[in-house]
Protein backbone atom coordinates (compact mmCIF):
# COMPACT_ATOMS: atom_id res chain seq x y z
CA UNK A 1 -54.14 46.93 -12.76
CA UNK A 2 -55.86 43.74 -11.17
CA UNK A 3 -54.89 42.00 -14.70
CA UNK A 4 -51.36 42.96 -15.35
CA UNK A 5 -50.24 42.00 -11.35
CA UNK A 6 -51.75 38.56 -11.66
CA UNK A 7 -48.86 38.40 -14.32
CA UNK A 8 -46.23 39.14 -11.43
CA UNK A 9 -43.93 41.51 -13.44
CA UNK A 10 -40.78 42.38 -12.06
CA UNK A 11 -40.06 45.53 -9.85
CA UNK A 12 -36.72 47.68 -10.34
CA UNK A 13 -34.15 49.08 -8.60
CA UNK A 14 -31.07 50.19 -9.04
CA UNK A 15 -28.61 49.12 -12.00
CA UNK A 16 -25.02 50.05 -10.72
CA UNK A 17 -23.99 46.21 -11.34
CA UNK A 18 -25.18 45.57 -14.68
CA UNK A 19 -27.00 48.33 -16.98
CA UNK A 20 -28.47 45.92 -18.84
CA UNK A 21 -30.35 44.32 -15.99
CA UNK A 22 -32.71 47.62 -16.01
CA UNK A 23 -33.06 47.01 -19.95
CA UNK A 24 -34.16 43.32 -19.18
CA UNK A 25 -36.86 44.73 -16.58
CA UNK A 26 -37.96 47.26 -18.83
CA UNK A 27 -38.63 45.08 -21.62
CA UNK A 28 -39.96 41.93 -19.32
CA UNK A 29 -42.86 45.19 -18.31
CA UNK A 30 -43.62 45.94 -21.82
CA UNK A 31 -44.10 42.51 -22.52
CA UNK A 32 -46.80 42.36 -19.81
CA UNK A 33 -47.96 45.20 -20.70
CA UNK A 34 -49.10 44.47 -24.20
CA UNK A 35 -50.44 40.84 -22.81
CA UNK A 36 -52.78 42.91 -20.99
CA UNK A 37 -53.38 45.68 -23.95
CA UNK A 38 -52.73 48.47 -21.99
CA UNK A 39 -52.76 52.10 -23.14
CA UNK A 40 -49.85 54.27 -23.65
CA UNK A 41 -51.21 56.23 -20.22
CA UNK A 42 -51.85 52.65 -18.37
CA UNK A 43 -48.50 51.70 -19.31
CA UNK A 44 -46.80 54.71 -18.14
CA UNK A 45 -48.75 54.49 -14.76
CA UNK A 46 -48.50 50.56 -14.20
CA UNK A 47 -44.45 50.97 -15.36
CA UNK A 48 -43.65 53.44 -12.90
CA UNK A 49 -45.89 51.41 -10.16
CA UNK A 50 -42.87 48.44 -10.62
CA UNK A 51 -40.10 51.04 -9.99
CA UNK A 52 -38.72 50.65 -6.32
CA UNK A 53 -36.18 52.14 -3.92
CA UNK A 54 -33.14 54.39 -6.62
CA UNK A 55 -35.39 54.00 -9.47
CA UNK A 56 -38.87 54.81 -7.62
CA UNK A 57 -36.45 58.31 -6.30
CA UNK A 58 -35.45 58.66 -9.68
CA UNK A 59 -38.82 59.03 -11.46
CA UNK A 60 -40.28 61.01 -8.38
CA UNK A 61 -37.49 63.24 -8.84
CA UNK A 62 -38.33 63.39 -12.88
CA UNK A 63 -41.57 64.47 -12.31
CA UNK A 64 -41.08 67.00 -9.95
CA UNK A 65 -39.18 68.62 -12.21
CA UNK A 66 -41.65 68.75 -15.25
CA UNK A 67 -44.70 71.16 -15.64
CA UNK A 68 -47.33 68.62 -16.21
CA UNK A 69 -46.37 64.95 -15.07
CA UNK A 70 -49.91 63.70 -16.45
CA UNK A 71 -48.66 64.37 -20.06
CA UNK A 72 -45.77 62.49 -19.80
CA UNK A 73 -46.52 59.99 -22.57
CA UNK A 74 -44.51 56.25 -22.78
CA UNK A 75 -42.05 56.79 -25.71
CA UNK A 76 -40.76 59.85 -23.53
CA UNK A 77 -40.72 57.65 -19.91
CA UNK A 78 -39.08 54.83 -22.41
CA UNK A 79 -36.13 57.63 -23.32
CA UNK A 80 -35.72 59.08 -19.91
CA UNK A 81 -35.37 55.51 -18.30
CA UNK A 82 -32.50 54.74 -20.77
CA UNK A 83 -30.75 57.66 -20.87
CA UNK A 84 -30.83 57.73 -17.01
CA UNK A 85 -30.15 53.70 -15.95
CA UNK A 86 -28.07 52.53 -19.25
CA UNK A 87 -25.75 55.54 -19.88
CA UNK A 88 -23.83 55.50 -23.03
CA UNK A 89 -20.50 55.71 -21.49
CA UNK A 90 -21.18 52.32 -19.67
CA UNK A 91 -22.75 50.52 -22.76
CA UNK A 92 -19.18 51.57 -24.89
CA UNK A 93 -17.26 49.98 -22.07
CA UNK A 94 -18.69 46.96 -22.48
CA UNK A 95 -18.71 46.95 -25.89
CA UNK A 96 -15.32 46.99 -26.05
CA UNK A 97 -14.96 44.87 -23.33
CA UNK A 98 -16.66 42.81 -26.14
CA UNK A 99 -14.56 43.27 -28.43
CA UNK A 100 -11.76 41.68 -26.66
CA UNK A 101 -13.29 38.54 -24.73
CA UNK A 102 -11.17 35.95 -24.64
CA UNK A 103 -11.88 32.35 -23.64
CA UNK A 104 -8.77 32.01 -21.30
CA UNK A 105 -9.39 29.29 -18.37
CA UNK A 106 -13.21 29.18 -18.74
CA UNK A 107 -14.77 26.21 -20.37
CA UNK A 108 -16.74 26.67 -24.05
CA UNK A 109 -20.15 26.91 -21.64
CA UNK A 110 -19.15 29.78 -19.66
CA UNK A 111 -17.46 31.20 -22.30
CA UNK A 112 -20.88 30.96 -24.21
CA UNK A 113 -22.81 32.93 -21.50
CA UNK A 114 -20.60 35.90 -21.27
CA UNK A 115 -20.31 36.01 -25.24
CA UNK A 116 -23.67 36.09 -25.38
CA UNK A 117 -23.97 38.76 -22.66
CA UNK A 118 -21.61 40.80 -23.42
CA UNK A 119 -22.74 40.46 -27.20
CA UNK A 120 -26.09 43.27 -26.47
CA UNK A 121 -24.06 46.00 -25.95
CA UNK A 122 -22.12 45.78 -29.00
CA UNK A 123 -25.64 44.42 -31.40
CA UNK A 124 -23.72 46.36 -34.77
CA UNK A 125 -20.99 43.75 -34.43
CA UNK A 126 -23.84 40.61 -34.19
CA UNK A 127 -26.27 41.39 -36.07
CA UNK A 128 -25.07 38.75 -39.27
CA UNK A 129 -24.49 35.55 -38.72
CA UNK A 130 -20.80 35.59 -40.03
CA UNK A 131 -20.24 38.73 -38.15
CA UNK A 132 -21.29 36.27 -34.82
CA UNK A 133 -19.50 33.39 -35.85
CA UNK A 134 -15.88 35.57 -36.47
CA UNK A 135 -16.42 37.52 -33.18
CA UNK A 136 -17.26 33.95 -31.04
CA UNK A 137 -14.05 32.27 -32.90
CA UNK A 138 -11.81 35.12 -32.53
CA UNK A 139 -12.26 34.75 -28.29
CA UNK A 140 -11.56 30.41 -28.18
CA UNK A 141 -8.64 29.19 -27.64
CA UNK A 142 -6.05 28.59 -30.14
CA UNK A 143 -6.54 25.19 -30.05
CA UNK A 144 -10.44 24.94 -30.64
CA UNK A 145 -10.28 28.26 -33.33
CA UNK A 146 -7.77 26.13 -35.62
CA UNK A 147 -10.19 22.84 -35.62
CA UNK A 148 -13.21 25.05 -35.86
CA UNK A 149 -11.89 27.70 -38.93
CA UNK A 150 -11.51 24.64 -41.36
CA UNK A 151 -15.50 24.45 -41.83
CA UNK A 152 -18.27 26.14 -42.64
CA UNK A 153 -21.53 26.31 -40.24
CA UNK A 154 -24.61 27.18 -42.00
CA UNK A 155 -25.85 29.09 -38.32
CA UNK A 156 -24.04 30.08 -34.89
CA UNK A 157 -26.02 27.60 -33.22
CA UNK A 158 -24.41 24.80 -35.05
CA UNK A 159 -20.94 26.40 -35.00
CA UNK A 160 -21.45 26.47 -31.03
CA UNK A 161 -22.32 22.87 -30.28
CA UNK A 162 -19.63 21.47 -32.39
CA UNK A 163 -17.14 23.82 -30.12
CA UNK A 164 -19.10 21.77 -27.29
CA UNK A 165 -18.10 18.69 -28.21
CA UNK A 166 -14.52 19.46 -29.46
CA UNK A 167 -13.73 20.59 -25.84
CA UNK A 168 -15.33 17.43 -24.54
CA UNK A 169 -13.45 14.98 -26.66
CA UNK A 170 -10.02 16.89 -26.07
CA UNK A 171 -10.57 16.76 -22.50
CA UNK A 172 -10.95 13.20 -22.38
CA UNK A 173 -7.74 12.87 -24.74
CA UNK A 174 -5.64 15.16 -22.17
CA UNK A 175 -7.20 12.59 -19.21
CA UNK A 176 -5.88 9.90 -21.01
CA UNK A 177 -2.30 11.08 -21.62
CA UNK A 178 -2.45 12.58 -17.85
CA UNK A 179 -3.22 8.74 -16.92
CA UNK A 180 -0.45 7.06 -19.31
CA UNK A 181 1.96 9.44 -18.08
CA UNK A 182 1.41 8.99 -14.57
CA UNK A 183 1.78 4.79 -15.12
CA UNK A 184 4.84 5.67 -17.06
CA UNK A 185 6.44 7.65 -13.97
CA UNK A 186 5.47 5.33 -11.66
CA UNK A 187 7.10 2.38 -13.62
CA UNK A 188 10.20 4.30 -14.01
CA UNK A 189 10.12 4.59 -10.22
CA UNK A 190 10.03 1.29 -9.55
CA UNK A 191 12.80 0.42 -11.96
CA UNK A 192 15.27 2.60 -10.30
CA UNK A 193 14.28 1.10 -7.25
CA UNK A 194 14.93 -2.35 -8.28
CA UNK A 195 18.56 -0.97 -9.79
CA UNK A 196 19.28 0.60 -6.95
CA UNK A 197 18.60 -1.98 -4.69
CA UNK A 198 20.79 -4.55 -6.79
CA UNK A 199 23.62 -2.51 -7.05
CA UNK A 200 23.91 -2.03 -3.20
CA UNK A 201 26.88 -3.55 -1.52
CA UNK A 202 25.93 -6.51 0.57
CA UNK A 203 25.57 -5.70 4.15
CA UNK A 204 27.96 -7.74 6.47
CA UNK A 205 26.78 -10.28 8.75
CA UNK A 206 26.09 -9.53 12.58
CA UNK A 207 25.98 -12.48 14.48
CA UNK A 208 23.03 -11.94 16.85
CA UNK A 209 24.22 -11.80 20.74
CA UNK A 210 22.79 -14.79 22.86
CA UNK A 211 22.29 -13.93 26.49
CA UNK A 212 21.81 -16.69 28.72
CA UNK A 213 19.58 -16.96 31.61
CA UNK A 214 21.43 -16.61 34.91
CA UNK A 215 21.18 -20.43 36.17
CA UNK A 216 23.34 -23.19 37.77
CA UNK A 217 23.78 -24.60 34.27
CA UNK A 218 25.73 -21.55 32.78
CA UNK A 219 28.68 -22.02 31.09
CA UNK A 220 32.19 -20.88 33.16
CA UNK A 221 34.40 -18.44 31.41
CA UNK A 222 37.24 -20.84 29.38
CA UNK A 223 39.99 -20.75 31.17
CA UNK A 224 43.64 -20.01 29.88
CA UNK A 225 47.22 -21.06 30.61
CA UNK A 226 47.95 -17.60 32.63
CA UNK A 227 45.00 -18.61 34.97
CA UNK A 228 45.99 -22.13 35.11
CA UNK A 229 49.56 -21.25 36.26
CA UNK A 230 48.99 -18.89 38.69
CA UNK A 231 45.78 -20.09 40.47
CA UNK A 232 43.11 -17.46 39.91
CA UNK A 233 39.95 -18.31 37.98
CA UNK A 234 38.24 -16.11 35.73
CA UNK A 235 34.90 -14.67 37.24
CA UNK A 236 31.63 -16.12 35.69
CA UNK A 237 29.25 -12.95 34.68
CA UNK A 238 26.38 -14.53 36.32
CA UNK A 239 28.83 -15.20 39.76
CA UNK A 240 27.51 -18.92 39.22
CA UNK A 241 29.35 -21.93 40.30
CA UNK A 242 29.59 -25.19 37.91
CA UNK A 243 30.80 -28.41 38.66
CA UNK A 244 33.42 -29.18 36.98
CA UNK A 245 34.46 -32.80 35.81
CA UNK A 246 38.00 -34.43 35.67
CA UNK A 247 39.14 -35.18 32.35
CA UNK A 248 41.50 -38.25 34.01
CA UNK A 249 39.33 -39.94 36.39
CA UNK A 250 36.03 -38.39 35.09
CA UNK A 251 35.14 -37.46 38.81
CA UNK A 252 33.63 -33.79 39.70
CA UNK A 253 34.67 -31.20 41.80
CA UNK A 254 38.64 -30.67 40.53
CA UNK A 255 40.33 -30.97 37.57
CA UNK A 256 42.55 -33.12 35.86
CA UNK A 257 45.91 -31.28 37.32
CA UNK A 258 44.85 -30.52 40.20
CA UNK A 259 43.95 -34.18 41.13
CA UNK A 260 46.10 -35.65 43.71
CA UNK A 261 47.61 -39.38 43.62
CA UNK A 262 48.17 -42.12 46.43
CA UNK A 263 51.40 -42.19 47.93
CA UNK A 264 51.72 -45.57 46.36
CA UNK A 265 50.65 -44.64 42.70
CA UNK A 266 53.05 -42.55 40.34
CA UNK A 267 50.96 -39.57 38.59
CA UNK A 268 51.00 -41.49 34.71
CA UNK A 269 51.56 -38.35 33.26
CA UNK A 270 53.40 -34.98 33.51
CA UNK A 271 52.70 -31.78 34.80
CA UNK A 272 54.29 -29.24 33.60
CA UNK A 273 52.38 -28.00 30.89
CA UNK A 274 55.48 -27.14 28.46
CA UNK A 275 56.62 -30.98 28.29
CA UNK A 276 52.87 -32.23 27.11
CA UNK A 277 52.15 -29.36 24.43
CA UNK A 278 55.93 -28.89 23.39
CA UNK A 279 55.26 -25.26 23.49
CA UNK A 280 57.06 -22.43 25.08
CA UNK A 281 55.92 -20.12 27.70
CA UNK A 282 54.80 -16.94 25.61
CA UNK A 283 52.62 -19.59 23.48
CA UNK A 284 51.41 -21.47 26.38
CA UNK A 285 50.27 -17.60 27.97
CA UNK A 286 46.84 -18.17 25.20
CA UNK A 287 46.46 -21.40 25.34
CA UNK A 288 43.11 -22.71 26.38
CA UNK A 289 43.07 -24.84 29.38
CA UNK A 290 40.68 -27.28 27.74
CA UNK A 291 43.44 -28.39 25.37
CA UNK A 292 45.99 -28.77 27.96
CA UNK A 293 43.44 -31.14 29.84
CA UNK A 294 42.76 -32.95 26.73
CA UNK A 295 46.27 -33.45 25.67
CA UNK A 296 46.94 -35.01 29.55
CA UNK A 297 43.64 -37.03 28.84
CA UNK A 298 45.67 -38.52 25.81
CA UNK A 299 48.92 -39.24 27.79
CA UNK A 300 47.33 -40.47 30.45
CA UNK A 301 45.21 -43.05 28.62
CA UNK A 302 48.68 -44.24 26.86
CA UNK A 303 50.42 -44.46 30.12
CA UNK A 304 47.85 -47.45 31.53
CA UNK A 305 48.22 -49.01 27.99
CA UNK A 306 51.72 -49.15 28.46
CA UNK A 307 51.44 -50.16 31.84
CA UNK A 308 49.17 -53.07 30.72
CA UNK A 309 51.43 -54.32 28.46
């Protein structure tokens, strides 16, 4: 006993999961077993020491129901265990869950594992190597199976690893054309952008608005004929007053016609408005004052020319 626990073997139990997983514990035990050349009786008693909680009720139950539990001998404890923990009906469900394994969306590794899982319950369809190697190509995909059914592998070993590194060097083709294709998209993107953007109709100029400060330098409102002829000035926004400068005598604080003369010097030009632009009254109603003023400037500097002379 002392001998075959210094080996740690592996207690079971229960095997509702997996049936197989009580076949691996039973054979991990024999293998102990014989390392420690144990009897057919020692083996029955250290076995049964390694079954716990289901399986330990189990084999009470077992020998309870036999007349002598002392003569139970190992090949009949090796028969019981199977027939109870790895029924047939589960080991033919697997089997043919076998039988039609397909690699799908796992990768050739985990496609390996289950294969070679799944591949113990079904051991009449394994047991040759070409029998292995049609049952492991039959579950790839199509596009490994058709690279792979062109050669001939001497072993399934060899047949495997070259599966490996198909699926590595296709994956690093698909990244590739996943990369060029992406570039390509994003080009095309830009392309239409630049298209687009030239085939837009110009957008019309906005002047920008200019707001002035309020301040005694702001500019008066320009005033017209209609406010000229009937006395009222246009309001500045800013309600600020500016000097304003004669245009005939360049002195501030009036204008040009409303400057008055010396009773003994003529006015050198007209007033009326009509005889210096030669326009008519609807005309005159938009005209801006500053042309009025400059067109009396004019006369007015003629007048002392003529005067001179």
């Amino acid at each position: 006993m002392a001998a075959f626990m210094r080996l740690h073997p592996p207690t079971f139990d229960s095997s509702e999961d997996d049936p197989l997983v009580a076949d691996d514990c039973l054979r991990t035990i024999t293998k102990k077993l014989n390392a420690v050349r144990a009897t057919d009786e020692e083996k029955v008693t250290l076995a049964t020491h390694q079954l716990v909680g289901a399986a330990g009720e189990w084999w009470e139950n077992y020998q309870d129901a036999v007349d002598d539990p002392e003569a139970i001998t190992w090949e009949e404890f090796i028969e019981e265990f199977h027939n109870y923990h790895i029924p047939k009906g589960v080991m033919e469900m697997k089997a043919e869950e076998f039988c039609y394994l397909k690699q799908g969306a796992m990768t050739v590794n985990q496609y390996i594992r289950k294969f070679m899982k799944l591949s113990r319950y079904a051991l009449e369809d394994v047991n040759t190597e070409k029998k292995k190697q049609r049952c492991f190509r039959r579950g790839l995909n199509s596009s490994l199976r058709t690279q792979l059914i062109t050669h001939i592998y001497p072993d399934f070993n060899i047949m495997m690893n070259r599966t490996i590194l198909l699926e590595e060097e296709r994956s690093k083709m698909e990244g590739e054309r996943k990369r060029k294709f992406n570039l390509q998209r994003v080009c095309q993107q830009e392309r239409a952008q630049r298209i687009k953007t030239n085939n837009a109709p110009p957008t019309k100029y906005q002047p920008t608005m200019q707001y002035r400060s309020p301040g005694p330098n702001s500019l008066q409102p320009t005033p017209t004929y209609r406010s000229y002829n009937t006395g009222i000035q246009p309001k500045n926004e800013n309600n600020a007053t500016s000097e304003q400068t004669c245009f005939g005598c360049r002195e501030p604080g009036h204008r040009i016609a409303n400057a008055h003369t010396s009773t003994d010097q003529q006015p050198l030009l007209p007033h009326n408005p009509q005889e210096i632009t030669g326009l008519q009254p609807p005309e005159l109603e938009a005209l801006d004052l500053r042309i009025l003023d400059s067109r009396r400037g004019t006369l007015r500097l003629w007048a002392k020319a003529e005067s001179v002379t």
